[in-house]
N, C-alpha and C. Protein backbone atom coordinates (compact mmCIF):
# COMPACT_ATOMS: atom_id res chain seq x y z
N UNK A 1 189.73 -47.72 74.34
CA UNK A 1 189.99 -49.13 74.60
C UNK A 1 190.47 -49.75 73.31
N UNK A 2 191.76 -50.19 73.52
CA UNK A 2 192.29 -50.64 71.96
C UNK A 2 191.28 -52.08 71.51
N UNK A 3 191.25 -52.66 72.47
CA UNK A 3 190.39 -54.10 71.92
C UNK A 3 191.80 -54.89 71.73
N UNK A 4 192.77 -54.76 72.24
CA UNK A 4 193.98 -55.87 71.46
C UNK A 4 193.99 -56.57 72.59
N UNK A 5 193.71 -56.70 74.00
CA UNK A 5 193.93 -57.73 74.71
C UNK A 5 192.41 -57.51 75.58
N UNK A 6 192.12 -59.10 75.53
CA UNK A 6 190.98 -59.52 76.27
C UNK A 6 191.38 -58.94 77.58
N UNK A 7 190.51 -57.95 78.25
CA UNK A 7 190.45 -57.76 79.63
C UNK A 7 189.31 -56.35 79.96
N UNK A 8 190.10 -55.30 80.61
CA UNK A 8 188.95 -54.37 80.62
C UNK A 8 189.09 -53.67 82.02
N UNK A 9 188.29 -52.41 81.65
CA UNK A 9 188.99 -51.70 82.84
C UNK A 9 187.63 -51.76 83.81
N UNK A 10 187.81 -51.77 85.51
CA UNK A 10 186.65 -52.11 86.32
C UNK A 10 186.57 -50.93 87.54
N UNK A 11 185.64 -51.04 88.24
CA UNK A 11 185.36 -49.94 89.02
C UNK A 11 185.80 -50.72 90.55
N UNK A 12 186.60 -50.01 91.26
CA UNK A 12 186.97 -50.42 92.80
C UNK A 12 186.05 -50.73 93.81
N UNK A 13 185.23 -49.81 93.47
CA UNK A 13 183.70 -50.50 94.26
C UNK A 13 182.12 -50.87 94.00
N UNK A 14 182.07 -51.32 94.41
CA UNK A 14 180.43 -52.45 94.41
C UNK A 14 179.18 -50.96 94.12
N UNK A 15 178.01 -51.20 93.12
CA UNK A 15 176.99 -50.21 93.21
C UNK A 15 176.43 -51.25 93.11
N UNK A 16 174.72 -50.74 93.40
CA UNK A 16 173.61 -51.15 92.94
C UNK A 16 172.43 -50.09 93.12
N UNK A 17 171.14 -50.02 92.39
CA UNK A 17 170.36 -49.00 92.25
C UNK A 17 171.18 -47.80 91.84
N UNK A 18 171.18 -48.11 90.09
CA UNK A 18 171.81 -46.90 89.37
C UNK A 18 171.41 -46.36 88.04
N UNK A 19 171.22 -45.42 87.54
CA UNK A 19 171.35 -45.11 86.15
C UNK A 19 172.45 -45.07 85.54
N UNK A 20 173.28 -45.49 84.75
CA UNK A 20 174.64 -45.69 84.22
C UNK A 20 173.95 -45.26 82.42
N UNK A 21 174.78 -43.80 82.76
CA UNK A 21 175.24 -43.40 81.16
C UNK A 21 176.57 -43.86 80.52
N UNK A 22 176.28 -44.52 79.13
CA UNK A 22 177.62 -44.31 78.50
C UNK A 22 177.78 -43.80 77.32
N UNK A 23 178.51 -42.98 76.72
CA UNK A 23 178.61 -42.79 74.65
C UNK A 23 179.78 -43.30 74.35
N UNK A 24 179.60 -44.20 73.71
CA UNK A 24 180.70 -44.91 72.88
C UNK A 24 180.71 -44.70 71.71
N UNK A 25 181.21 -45.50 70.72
CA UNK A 25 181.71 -44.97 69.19
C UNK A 25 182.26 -46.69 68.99
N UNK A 26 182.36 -46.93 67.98
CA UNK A 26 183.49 -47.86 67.16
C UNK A 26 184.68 -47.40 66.44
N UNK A 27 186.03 -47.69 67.08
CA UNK A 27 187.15 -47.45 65.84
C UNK A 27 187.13 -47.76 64.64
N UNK A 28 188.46 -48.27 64.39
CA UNK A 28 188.84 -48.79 63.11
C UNK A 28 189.22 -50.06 63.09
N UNK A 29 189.74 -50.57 64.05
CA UNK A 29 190.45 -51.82 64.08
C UNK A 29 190.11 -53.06 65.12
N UNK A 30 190.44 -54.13 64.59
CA UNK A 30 189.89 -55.58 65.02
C UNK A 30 191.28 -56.34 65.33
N UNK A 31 191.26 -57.42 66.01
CA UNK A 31 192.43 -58.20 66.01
C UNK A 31 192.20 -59.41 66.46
N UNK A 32 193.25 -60.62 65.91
CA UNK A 32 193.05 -62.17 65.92
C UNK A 32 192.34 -62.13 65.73
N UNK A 33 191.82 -63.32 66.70
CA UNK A 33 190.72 -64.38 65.67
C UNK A 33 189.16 -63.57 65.54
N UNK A 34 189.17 -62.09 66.03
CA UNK A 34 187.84 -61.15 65.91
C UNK A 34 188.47 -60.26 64.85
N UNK A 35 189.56 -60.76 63.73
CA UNK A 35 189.91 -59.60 63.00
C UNK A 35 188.96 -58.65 61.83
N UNK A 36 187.93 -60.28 61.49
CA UNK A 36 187.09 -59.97 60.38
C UNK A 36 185.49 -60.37 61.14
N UNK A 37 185.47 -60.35 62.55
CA UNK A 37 184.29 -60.49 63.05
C UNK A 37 183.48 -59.03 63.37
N UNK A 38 182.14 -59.19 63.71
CA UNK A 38 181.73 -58.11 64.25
C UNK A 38 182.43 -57.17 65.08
N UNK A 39 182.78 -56.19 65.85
CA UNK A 39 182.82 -55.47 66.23
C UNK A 39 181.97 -55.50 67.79
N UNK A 40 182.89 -56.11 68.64
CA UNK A 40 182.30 -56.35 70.31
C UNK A 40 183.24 -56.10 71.27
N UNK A 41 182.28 -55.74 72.70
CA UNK A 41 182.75 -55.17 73.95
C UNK A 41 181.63 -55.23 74.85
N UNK A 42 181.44 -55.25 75.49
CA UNK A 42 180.23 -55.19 76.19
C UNK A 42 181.01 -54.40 78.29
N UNK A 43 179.48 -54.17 78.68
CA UNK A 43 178.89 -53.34 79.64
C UNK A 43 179.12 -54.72 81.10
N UNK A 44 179.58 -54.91 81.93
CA UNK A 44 179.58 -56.22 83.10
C UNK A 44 179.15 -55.53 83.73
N UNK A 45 177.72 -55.89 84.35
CA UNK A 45 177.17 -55.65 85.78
C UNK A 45 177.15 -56.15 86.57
N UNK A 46 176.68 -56.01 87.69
CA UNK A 46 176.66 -56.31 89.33
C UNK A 46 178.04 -57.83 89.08
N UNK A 47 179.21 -57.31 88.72
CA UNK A 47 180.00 -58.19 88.25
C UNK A 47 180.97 -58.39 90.06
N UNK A 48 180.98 -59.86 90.30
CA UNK A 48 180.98 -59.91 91.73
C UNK A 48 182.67 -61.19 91.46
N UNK A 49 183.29 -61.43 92.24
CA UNK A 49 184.46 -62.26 92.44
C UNK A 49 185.83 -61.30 91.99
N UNK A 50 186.70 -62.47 91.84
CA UNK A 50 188.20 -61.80 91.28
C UNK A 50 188.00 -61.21 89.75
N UNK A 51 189.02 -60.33 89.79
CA UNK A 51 189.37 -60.44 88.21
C UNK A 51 189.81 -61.91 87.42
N UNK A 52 188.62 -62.14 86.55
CA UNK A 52 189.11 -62.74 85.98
C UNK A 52 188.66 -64.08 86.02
N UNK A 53 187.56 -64.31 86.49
CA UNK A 53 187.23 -65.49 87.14
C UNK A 53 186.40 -66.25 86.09
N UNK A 54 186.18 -66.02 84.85
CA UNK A 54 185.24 -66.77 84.55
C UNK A 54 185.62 -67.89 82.96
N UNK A 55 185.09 -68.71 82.66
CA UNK A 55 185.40 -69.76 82.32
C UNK A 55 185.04 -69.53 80.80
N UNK A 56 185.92 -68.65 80.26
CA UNK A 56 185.57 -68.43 78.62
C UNK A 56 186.55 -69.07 78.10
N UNK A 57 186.39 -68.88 76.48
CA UNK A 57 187.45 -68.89 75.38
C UNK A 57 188.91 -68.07 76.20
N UNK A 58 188.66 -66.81 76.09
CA UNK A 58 189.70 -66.25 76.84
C UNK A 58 189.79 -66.67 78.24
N UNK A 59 190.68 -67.54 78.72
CA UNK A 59 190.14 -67.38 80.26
C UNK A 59 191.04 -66.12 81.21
N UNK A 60 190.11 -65.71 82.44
CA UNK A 60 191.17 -65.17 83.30
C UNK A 60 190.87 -63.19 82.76
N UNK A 61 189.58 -63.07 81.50
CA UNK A 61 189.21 -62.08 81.03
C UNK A 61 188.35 -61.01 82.17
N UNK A 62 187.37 -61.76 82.60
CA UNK A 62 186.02 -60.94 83.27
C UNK A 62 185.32 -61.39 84.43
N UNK A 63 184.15 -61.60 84.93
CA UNK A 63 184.12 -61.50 86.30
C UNK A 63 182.50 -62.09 86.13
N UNK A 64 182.12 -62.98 86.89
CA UNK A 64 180.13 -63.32 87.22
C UNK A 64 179.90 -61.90 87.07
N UNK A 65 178.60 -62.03 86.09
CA UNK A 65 177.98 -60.69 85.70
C UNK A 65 176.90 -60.92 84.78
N UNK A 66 176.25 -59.66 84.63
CA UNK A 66 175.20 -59.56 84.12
C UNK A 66 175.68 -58.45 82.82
N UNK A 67 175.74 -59.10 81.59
CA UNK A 67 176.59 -58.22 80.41
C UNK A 67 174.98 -57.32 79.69
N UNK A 68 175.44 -55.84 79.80
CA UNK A 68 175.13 -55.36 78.59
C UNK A 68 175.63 -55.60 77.19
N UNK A 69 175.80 -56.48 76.43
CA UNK A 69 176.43 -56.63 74.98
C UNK A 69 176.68 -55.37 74.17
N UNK A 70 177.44 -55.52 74.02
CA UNK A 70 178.09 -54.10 72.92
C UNK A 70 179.01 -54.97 71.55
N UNK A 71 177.65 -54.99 70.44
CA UNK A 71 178.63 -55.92 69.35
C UNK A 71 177.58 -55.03 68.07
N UNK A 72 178.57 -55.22 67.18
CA UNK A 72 177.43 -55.15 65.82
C UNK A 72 176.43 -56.16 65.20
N UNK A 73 175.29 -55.36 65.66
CA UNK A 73 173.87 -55.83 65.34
C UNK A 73 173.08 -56.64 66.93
N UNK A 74 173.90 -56.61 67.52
CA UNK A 74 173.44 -57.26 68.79
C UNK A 74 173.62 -56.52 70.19
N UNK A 75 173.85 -55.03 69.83
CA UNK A 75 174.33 -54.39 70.83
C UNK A 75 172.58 -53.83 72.14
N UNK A 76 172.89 -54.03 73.16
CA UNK A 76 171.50 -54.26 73.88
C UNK A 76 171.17 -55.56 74.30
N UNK A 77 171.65 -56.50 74.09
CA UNK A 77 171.55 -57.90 74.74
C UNK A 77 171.57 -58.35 75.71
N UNK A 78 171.53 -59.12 76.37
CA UNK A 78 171.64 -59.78 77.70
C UNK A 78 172.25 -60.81 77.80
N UNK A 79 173.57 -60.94 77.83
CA UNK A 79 174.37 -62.09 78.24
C UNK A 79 174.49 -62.69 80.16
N UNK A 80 174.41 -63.75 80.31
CA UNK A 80 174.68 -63.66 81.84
C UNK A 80 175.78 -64.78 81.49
N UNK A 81 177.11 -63.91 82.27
CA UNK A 81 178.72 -64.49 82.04
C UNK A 81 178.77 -65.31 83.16
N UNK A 82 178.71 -66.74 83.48
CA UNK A 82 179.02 -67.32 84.38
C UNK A 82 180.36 -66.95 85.00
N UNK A 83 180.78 -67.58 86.52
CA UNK A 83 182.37 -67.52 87.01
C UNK A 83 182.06 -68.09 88.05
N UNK A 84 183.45 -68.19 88.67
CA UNK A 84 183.64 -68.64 90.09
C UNK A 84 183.10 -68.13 91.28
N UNK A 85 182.55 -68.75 92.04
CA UNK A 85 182.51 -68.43 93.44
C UNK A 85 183.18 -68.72 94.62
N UNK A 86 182.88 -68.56 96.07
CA UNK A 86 184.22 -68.16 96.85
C UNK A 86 184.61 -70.03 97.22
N UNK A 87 183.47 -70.82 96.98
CA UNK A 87 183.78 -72.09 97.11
C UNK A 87 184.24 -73.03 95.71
N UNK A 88 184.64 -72.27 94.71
CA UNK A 88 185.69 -72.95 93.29
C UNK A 88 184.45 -73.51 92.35
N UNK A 89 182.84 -73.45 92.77
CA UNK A 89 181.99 -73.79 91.92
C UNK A 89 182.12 -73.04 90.67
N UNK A 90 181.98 -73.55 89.71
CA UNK A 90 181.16 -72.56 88.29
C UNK A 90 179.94 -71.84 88.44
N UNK A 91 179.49 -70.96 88.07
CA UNK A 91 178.00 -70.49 88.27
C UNK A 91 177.70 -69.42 87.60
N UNK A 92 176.75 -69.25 86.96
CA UNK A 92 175.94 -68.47 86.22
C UNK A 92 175.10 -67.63 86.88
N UNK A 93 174.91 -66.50 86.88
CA UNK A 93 173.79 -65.81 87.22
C UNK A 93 172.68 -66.18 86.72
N UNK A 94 171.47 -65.91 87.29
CA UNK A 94 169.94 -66.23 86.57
C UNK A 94 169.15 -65.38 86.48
N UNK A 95 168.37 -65.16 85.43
CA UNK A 95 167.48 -63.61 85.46
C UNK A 95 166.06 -64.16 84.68
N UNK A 96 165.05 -63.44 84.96
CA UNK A 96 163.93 -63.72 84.52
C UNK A 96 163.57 -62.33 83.08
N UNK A 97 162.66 -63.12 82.35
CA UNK A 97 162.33 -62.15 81.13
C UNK A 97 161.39 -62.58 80.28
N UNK A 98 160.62 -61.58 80.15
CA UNK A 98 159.38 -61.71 78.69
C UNK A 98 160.11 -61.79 77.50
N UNK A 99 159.72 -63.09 77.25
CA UNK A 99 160.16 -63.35 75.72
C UNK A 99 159.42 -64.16 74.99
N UNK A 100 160.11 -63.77 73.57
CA UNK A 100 159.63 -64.63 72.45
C UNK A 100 160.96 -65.57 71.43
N UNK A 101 160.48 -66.06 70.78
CA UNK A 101 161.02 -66.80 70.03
C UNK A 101 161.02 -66.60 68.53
N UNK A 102 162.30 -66.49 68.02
CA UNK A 102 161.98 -66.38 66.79
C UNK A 102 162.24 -67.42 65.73
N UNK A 103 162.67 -67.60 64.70
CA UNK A 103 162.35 -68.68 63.98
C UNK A 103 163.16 -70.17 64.19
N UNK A 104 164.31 -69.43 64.50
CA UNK A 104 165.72 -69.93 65.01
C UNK A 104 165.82 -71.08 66.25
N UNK A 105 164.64 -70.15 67.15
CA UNK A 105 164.65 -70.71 68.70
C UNK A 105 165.11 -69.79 69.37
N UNK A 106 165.74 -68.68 68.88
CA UNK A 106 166.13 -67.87 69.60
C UNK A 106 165.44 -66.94 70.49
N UNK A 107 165.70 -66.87 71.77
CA UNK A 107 165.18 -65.95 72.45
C UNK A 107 165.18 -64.53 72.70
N UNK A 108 164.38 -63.62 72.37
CA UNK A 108 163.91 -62.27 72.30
C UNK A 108 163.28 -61.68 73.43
N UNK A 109 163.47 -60.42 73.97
CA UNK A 109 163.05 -59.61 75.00
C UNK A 109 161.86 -59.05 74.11
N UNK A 110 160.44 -59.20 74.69
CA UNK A 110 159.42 -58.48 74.32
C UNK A 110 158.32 -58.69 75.36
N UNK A 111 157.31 -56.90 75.63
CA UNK A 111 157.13 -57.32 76.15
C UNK A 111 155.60 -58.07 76.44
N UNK A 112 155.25 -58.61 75.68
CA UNK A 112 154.11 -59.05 75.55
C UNK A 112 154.41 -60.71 75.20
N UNK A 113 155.56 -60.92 75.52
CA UNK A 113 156.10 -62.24 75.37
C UNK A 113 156.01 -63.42 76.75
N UNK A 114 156.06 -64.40 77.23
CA UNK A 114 156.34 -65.05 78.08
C UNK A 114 157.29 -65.36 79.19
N UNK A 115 157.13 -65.22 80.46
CA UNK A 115 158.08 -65.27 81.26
C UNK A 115 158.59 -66.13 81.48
N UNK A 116 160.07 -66.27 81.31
CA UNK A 116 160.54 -67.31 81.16
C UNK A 116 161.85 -67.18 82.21
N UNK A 117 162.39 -68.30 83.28
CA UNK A 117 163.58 -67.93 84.06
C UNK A 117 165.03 -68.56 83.06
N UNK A 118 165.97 -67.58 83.06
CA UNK A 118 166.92 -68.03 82.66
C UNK A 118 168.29 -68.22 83.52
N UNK A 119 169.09 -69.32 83.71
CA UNK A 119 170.21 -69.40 84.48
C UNK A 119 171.80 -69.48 83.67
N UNK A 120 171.23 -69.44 81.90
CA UNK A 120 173.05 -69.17 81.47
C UNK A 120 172.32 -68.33 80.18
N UNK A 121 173.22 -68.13 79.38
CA UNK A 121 173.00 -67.94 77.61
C UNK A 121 172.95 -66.33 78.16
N UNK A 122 171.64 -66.08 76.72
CA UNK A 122 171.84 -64.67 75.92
C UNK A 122 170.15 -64.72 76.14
N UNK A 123 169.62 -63.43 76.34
CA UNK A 123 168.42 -62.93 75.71
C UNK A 123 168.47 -61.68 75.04
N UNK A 124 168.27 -61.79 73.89
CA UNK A 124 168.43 -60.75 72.54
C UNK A 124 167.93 -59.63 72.64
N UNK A 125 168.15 -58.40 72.16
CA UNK A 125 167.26 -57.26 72.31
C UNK A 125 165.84 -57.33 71.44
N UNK A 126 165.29 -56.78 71.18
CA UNK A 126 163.94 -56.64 71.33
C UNK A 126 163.91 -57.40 69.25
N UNK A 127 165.08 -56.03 68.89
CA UNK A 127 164.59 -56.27 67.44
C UNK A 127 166.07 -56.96 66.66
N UNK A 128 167.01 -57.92 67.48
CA UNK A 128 168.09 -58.42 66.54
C UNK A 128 167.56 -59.19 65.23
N UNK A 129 168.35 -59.27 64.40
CA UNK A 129 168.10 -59.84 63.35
C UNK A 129 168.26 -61.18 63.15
N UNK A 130 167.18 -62.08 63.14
CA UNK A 130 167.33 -63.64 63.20
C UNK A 130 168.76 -64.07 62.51
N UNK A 131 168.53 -63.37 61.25
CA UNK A 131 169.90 -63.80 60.34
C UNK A 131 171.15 -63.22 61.01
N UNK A 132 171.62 -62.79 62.29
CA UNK A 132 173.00 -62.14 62.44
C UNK A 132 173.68 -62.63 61.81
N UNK A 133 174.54 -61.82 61.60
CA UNK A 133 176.48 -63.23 61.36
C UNK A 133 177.57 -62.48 61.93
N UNK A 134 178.28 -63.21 62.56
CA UNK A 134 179.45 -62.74 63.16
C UNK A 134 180.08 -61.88 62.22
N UNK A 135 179.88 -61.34 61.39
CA UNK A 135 180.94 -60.43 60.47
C UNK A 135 181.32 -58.72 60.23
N UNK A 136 182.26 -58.62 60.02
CA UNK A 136 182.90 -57.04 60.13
C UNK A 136 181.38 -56.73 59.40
N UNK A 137 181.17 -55.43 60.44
CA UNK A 137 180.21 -54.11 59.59
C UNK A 137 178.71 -54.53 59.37
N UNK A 138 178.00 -55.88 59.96
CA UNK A 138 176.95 -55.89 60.21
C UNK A 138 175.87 -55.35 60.41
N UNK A 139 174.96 -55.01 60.23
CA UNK A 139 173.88 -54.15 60.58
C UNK A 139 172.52 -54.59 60.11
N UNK A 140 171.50 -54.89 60.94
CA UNK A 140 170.24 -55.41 60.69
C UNK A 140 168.92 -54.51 60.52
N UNK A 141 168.11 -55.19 60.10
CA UNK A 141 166.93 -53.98 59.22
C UNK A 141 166.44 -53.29 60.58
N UNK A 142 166.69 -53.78 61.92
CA UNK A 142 166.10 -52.84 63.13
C UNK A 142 166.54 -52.17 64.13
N UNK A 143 168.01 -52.40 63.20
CA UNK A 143 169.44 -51.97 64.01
C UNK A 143 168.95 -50.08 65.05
N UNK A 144 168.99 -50.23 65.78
CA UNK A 144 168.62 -49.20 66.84
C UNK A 144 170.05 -48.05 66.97
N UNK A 145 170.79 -49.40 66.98
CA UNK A 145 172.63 -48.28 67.25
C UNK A 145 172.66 -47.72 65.85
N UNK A 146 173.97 -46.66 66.12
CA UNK A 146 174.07 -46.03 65.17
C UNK A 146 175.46 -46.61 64.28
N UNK A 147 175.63 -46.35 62.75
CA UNK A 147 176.34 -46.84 62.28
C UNK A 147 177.99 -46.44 62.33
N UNK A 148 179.12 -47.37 62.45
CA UNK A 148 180.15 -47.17 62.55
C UNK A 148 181.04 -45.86 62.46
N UNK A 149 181.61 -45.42 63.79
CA UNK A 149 181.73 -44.16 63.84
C UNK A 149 181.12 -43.16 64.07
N UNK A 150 179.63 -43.32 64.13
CA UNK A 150 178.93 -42.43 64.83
C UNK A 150 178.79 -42.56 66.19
N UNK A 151 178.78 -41.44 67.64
CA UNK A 151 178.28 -41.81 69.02
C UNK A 151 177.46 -42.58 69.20
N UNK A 152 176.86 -43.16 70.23
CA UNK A 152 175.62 -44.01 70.84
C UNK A 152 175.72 -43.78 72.19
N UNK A 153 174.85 -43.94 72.70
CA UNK A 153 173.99 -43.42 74.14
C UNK A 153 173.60 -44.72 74.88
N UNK A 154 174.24 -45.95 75.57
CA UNK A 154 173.92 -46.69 76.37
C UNK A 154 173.64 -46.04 77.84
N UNK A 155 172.46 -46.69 77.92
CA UNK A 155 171.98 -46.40 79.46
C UNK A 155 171.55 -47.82 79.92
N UNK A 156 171.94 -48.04 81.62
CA UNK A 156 171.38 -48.95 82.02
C UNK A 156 170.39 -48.64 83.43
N UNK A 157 169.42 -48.62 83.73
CA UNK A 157 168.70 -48.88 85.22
C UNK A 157 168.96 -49.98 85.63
N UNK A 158 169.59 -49.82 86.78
CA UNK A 158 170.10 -51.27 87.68
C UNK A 158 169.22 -51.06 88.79
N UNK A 159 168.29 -51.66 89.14
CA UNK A 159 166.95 -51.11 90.47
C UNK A 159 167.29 -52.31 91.01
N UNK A 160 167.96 -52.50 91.75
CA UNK A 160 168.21 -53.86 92.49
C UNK A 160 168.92 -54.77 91.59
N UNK A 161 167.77 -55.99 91.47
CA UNK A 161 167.89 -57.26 90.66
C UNK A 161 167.30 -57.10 89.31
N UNK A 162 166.48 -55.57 89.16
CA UNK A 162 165.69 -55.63 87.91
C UNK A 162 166.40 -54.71 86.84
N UNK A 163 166.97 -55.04 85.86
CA UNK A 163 167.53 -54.57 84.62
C UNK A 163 166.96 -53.89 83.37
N UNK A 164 166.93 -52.74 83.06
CA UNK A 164 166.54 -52.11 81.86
C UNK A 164 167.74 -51.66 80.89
N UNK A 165 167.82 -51.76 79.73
CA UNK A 165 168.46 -51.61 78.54
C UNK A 165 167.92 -50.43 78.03
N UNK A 166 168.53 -49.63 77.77
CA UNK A 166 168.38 -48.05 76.48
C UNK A 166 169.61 -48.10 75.96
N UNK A 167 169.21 -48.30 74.72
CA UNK A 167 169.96 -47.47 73.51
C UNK A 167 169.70 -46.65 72.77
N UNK A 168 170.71 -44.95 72.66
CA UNK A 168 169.86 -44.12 71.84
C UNK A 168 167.92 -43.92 72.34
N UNK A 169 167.88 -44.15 73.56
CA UNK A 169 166.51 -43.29 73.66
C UNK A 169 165.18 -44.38 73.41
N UNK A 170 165.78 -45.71 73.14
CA UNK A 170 165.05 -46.80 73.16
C UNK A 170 164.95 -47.64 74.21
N UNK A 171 164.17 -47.73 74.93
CA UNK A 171 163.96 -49.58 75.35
C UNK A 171 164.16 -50.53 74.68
N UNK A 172 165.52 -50.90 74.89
CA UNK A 172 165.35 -52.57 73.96
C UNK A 172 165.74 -53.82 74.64
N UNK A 173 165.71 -54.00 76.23
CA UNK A 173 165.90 -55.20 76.54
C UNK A 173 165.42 -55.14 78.26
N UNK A 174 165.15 -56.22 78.98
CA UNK A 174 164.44 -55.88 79.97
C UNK A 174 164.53 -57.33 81.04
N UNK A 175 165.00 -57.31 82.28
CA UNK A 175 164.85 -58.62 82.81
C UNK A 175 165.14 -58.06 84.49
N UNK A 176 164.31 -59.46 85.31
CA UNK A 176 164.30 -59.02 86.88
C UNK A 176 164.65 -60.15 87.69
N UNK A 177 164.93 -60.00 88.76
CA UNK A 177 164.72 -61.39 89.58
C UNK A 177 166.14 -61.70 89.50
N UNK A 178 167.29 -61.54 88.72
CA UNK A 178 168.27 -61.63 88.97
C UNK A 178 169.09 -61.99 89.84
N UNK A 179 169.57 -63.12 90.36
CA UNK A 179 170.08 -63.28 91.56
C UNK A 179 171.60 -62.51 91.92
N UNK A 180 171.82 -61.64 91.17
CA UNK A 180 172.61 -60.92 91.42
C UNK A 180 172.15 -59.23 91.63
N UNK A 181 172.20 -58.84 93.17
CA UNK A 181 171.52 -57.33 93.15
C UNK A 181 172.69 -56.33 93.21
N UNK A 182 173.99 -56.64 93.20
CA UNK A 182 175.24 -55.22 93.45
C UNK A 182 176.21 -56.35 92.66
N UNK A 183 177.23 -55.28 92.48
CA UNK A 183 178.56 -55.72 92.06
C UNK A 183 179.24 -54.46 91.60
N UNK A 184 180.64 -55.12 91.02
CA UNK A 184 181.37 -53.70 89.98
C UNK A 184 181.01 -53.80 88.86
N UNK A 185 181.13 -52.60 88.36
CA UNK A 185 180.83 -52.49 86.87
C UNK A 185 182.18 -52.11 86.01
N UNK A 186 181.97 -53.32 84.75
CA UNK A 186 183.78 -53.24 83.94
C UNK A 186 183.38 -53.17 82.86
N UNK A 187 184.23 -52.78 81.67
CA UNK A 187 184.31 -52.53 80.35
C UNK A 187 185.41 -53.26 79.56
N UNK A 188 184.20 -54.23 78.74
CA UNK A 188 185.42 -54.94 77.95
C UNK A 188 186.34 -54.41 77.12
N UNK A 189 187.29 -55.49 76.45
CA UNK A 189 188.16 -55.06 75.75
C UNK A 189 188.11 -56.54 75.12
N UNK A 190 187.43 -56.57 73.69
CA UNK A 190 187.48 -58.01 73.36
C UNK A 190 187.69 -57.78 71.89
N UNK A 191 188.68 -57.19 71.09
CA UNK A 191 189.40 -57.60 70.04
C UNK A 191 188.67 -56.77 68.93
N UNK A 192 187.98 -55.27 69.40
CA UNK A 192 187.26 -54.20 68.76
C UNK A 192 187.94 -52.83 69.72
N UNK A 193 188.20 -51.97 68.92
CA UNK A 193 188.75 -50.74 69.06
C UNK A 193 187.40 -49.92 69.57
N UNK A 194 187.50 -49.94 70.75
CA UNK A 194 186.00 -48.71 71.09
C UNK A 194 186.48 -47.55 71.60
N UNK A 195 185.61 -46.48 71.91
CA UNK A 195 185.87 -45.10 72.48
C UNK A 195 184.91 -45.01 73.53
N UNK A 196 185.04 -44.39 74.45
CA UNK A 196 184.00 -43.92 75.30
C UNK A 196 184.23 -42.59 75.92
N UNK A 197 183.48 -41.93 75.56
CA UNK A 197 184.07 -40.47 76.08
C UNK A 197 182.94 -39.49 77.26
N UNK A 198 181.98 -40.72 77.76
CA UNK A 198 181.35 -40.41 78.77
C UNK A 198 181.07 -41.28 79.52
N UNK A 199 181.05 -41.45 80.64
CA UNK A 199 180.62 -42.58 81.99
C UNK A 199 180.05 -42.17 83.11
N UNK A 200 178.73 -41.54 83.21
CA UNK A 200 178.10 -41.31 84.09
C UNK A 200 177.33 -42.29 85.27
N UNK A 201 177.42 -42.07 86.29
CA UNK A 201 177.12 -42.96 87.21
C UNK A 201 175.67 -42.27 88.23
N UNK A 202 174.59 -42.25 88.03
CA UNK A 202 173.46 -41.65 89.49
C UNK A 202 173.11 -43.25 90.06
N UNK A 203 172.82 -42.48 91.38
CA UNK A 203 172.35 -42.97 92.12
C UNK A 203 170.68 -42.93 91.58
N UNK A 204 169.58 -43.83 92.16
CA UNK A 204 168.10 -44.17 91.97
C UNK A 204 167.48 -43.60 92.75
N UNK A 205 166.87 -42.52 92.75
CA UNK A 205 166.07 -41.58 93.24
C UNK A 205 165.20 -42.77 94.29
């Protein structure tokens, strides 16, 4: 995936209840206004409407979904990408999750943390680094992924509405209740050079 144009490649039909393997890698190269930023792409789940439907910076990019994040230092996250529905509303997915807070205000997946329902934003993986910064080559003291150019091992359990995060053999992010239980699953392309040289799909025992 070159990363030079916002978009991304998607699957023709709808799953739900899955294990989804992926190994990715980071290139070399960045472009516009992400030339000297982190390094991002992310995972769209139970991603439901047109191509293209949703109301970003880029518009006309991606689809209502439930994002695995794929960025440096934040990769394992939980974004929920608002979009259109079949009546022209805006709308966000909503998902529930144990969390905490860290100094910031920011919200963290843990699980001995508080349940809290969420209907837009981000919930962080377990161990991001309060201090992130958007910048090339990032990496935080609990960074789980591996460093630039090396493989990584994303896995997701999609059990309906309830979401699990693995990276590399970790649990690091976790949420249920989701009002989204199926969709397609797409792969960004947001201004980072990635590789993926595996995409496994099971079904949930």
């Amino acid at each position: 995936m070159s990363g030079e144009d916002w978009g991304g490649f998607v699957t023709e039909e709808s799953y739900s209840n899955y294990h989804l393997i992926v190994e990715f890698r980071w290139g070399n190269v960045t472009y516009g206004d992400r030339k000297f930023k982190a390094m991002d792409s992310g995972i769209l789940l139970h991603s439901e409407g047109q191509d293209g439907n949703t109301e970003q910076e880029f518009d006309g990019a991606w689809m209502r979904s439930v994002e695995y994040q794929l960025i440096e230092g934040g990769t394992g996250d939980v974004i929920l990408v608002g979009g259109y529905n079949d009546s022209g509303d805006f709308v966000t997915p909503s998902m529930k999750a144990s969390v905490k807070q860290d100094y910031y205000g920011q919200f963290f997946w843990s699980e001995n943390g508080e349940v809290r329902e969420f209907e837009s934003g981000r919930i962080n993986w377990y161990g991001r680094d309060p201090d992130w910064k958007d910048e090339l080559g990032f990496r935080g003291i609990q960074d789980v992924e591996n460093p630039v150019g090396e493989w990584n091992r994303a896995e997701i359990i999609a059990d309906g509405n309830t979401f699990i995060y693995i990276l590399n053999g970790v649990v690091v992010n976790k949420g249920f209740d989701s009002d989204l239980n199926e969709g397609k699953i797409m792969f960004q392309s947001e201004g980072a050079e990635v590789f993926f040289r595996r995409i496994e799909l099971r079904p949930l025992k």
